[in-house]
Each structure stands twice: as C-alpha cells, then as structure tokens.
C-alpha atoms as a PDB file:
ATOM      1  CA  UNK A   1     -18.626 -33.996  15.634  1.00  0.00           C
ATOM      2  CA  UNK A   2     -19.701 -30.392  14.536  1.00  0.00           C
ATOM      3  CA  UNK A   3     -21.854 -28.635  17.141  1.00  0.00           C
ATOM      4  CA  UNK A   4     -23.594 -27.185  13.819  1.00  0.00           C
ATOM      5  CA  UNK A   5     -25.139 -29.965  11.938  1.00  0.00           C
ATOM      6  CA  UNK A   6     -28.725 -28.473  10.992  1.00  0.00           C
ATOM      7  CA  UNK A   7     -28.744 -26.723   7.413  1.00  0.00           C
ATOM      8  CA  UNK A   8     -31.434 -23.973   6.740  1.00  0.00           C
ATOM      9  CA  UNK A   9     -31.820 -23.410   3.151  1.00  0.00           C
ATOM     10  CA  UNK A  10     -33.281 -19.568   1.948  1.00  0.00           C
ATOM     11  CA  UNK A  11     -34.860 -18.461  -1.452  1.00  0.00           C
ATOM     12  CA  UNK A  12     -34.285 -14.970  -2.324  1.00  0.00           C
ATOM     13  CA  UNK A  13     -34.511 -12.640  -5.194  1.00  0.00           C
ATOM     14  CA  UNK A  14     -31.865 -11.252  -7.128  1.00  0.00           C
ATOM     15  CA  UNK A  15     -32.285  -8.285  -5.588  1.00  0.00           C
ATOM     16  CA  UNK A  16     -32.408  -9.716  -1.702  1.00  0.00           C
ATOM     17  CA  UNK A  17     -29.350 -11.928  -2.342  1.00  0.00           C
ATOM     18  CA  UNK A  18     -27.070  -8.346  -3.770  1.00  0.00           C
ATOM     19  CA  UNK A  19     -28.304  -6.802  -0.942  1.00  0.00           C
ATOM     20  CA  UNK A  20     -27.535  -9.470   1.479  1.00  0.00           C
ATOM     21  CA  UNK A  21     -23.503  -9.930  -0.249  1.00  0.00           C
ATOM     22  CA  UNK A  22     -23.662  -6.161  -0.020  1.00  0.00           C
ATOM     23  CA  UNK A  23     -24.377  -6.041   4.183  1.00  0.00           C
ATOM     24  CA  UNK A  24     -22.028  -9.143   4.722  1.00  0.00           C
ATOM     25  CA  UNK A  25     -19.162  -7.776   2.730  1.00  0.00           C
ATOM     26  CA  UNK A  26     -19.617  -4.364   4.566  1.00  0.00           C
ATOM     27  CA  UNK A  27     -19.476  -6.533   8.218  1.00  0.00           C
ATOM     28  CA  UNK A  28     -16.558  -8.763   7.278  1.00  0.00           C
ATOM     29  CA  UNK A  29     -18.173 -11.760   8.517  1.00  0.00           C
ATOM     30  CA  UNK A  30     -19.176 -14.528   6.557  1.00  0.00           C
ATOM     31  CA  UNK A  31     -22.433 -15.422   5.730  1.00  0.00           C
ATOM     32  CA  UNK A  32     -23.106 -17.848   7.855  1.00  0.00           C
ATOM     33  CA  UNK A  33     -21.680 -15.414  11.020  1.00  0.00           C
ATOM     34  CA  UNK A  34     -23.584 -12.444   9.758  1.00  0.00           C
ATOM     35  CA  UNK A  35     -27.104 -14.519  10.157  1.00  0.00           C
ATOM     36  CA  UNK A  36     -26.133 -16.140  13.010  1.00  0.00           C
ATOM     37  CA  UNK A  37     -25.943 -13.029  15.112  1.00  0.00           C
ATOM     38  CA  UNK A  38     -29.239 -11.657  13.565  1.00  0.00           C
ATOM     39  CA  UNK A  39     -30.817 -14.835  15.335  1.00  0.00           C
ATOM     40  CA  UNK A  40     -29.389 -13.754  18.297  1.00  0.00           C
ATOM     41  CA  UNK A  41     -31.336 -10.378  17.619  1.00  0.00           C
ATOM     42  CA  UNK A  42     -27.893  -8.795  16.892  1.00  0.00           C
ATOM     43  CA  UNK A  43     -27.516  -5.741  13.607  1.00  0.00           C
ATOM     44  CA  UNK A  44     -23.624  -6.749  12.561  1.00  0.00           C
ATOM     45  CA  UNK A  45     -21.810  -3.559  12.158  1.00  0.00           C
ATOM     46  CA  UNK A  46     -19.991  -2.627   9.118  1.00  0.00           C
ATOM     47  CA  UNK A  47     -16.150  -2.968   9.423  1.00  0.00           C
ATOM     48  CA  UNK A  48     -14.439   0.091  11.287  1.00  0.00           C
ATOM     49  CA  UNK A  49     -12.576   2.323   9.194  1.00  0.00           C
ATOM     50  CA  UNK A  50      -8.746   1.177   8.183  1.00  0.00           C
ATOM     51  CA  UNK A  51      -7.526   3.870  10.892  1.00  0.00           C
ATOM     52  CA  UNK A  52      -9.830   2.094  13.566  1.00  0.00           C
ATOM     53  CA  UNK A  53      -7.460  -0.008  15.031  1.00  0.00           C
ATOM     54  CA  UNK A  54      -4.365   2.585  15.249  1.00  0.00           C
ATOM     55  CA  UNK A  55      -6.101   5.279  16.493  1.00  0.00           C
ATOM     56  CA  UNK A  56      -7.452   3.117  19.382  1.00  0.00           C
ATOM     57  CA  UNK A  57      -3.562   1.867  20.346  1.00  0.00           C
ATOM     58  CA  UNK A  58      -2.952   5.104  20.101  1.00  0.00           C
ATOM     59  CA  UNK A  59      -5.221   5.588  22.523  1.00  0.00           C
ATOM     60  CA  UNK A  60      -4.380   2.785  24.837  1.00  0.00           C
ATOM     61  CA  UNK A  61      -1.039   4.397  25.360  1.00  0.00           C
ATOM     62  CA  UNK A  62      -2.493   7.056  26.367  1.00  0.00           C
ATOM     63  CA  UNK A  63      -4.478   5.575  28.509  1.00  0.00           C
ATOM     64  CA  UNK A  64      -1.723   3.670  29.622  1.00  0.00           C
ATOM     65  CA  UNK A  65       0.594   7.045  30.094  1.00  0.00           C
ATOM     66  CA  UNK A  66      -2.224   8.493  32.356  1.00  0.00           C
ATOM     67  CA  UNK A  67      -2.344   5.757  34.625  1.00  0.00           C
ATOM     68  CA  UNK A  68       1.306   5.564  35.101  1.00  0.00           C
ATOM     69  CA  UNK A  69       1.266   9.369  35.671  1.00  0.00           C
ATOM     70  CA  UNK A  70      -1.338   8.988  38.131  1.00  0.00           C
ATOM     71  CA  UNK A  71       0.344   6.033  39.845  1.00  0.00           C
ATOM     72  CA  UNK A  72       3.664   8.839  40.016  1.00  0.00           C
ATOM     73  CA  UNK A  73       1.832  11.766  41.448  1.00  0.00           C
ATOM     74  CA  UNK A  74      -0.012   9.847  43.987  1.00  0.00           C
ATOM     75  CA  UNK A  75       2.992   8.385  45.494  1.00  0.00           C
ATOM     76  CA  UNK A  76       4.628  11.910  45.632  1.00  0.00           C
ATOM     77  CA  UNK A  77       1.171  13.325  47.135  1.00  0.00           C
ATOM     78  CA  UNK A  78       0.972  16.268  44.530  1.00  0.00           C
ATOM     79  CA  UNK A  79      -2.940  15.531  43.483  1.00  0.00           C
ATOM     80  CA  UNK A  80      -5.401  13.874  44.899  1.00  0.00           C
ATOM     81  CA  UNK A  81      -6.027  10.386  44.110  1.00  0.00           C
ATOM     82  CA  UNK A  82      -9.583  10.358  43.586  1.00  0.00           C
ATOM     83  CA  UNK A  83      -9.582  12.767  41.347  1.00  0.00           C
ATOM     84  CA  UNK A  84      -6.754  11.476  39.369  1.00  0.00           C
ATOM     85  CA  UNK A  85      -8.895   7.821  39.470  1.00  0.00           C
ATOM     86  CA  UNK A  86     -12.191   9.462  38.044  1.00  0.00           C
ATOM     87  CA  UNK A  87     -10.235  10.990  35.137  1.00  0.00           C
ATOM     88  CA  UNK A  88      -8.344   7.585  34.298  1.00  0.00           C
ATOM     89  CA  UNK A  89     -11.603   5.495  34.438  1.00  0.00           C
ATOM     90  CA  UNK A  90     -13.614   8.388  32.498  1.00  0.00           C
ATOM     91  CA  UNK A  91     -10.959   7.704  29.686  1.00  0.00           C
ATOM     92  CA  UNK A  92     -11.651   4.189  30.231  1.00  0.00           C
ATOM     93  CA  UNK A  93     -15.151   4.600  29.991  1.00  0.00           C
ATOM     94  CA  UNK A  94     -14.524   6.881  26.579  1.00  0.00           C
ATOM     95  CA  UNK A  95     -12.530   3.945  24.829  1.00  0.00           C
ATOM     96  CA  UNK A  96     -15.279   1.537  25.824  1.00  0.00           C
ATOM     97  CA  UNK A  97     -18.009   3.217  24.041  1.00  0.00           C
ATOM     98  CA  UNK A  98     -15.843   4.423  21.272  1.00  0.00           C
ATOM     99  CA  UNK A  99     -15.592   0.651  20.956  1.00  0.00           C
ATOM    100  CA  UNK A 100     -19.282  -0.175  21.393  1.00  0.00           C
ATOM    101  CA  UNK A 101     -20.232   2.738  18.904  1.00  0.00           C
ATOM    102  CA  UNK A 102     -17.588   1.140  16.272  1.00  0.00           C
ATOM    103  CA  UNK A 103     -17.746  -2.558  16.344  1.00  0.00           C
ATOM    104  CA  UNK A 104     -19.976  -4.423  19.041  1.00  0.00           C
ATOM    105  CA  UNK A 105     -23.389  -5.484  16.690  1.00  0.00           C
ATOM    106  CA  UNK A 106     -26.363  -3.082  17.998  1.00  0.00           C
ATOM    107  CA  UNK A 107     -29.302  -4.647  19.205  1.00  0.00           C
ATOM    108  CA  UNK A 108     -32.657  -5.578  16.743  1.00  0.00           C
END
C-alpha cells in the first residue's frame, strides 16, 4: 500500500504554474519532490553545474592522497601528527560545505 495516498490539488495562474516548471526544472526533482521538501521548510537548490560532480572526485582523491601521505609520514615520525590530522579534517571540512553550498536544500 503507498505510504502517500492523500492528493492535494493547487490552482495557479499561468504565470505561477511557468514559474513553478521553471524552479522544478532548475532543481531536477519532480514536482511532487520539489513541494515536498518546501513542506519540510526546505528551498530545493538548482542542479550543480555539469563539472560538479568531477571536480568533487577530483577532490576526494585528493583528499584521499593526503590522508595516505599523512598515514606515511607519521609512521616514519617526520611531522607531527596533529598537525597533519587538523589539515586532513580541514579539507574534510572544505568538501563538506562545498557540498552544503552546492546541493543540500537551504532552509525557509
């Protein structure tokens, strides 16, 4: 049985319903997605450009190289591992809000 069974039904102008196509097809969601998340008090984001999505693998394996590197040094004792911690989880950190600023919805 769908967990969605109560239909809502929405009058608009011309003019509302281009600009409502217009914000959905900008999001990628569907209609139905796009006001589900306002109800949850949620501003969908507009897709992330095409190079979104290889720049951030890009910058996983980056990530990915610095941790490794770190991993390397401190086992050979030639930095100290704090330091070498902070700057891998201030990259984290980076990627994370790159992420937030990109794609997570912003709040109403």
């Amino acid at each position: 049985m769908r967990k969605r069974n109560r239909r809502v039904q929405v009058r608009l102008t011309e003019q509302e319903y281009r600009g409502f196509l217009k914000r959905v097809g900008s999001s990628g969601l569907s209609q139905e997605e796009y006001l589900r998340q306002l109800l949850r008090g949620l501003v969908p984001r507009d897709l992330p450009p095409p190079d979104y999505h290889r720049f951030m693998e890009e910058l996983y394996q980056v990530g990915s190289l610095l941790r490794q590197l770190s991993h390397q040094a401190q086992a050979l004792g030639a930095v100290d591992a704090a330091r070498c911690e902070s700057a891998v989880e201030q990259f984290r950190q980076l990627v994370e809000e790159v992420t937030a600023a990109v794609i997570s919805p912003g709040r109403l």
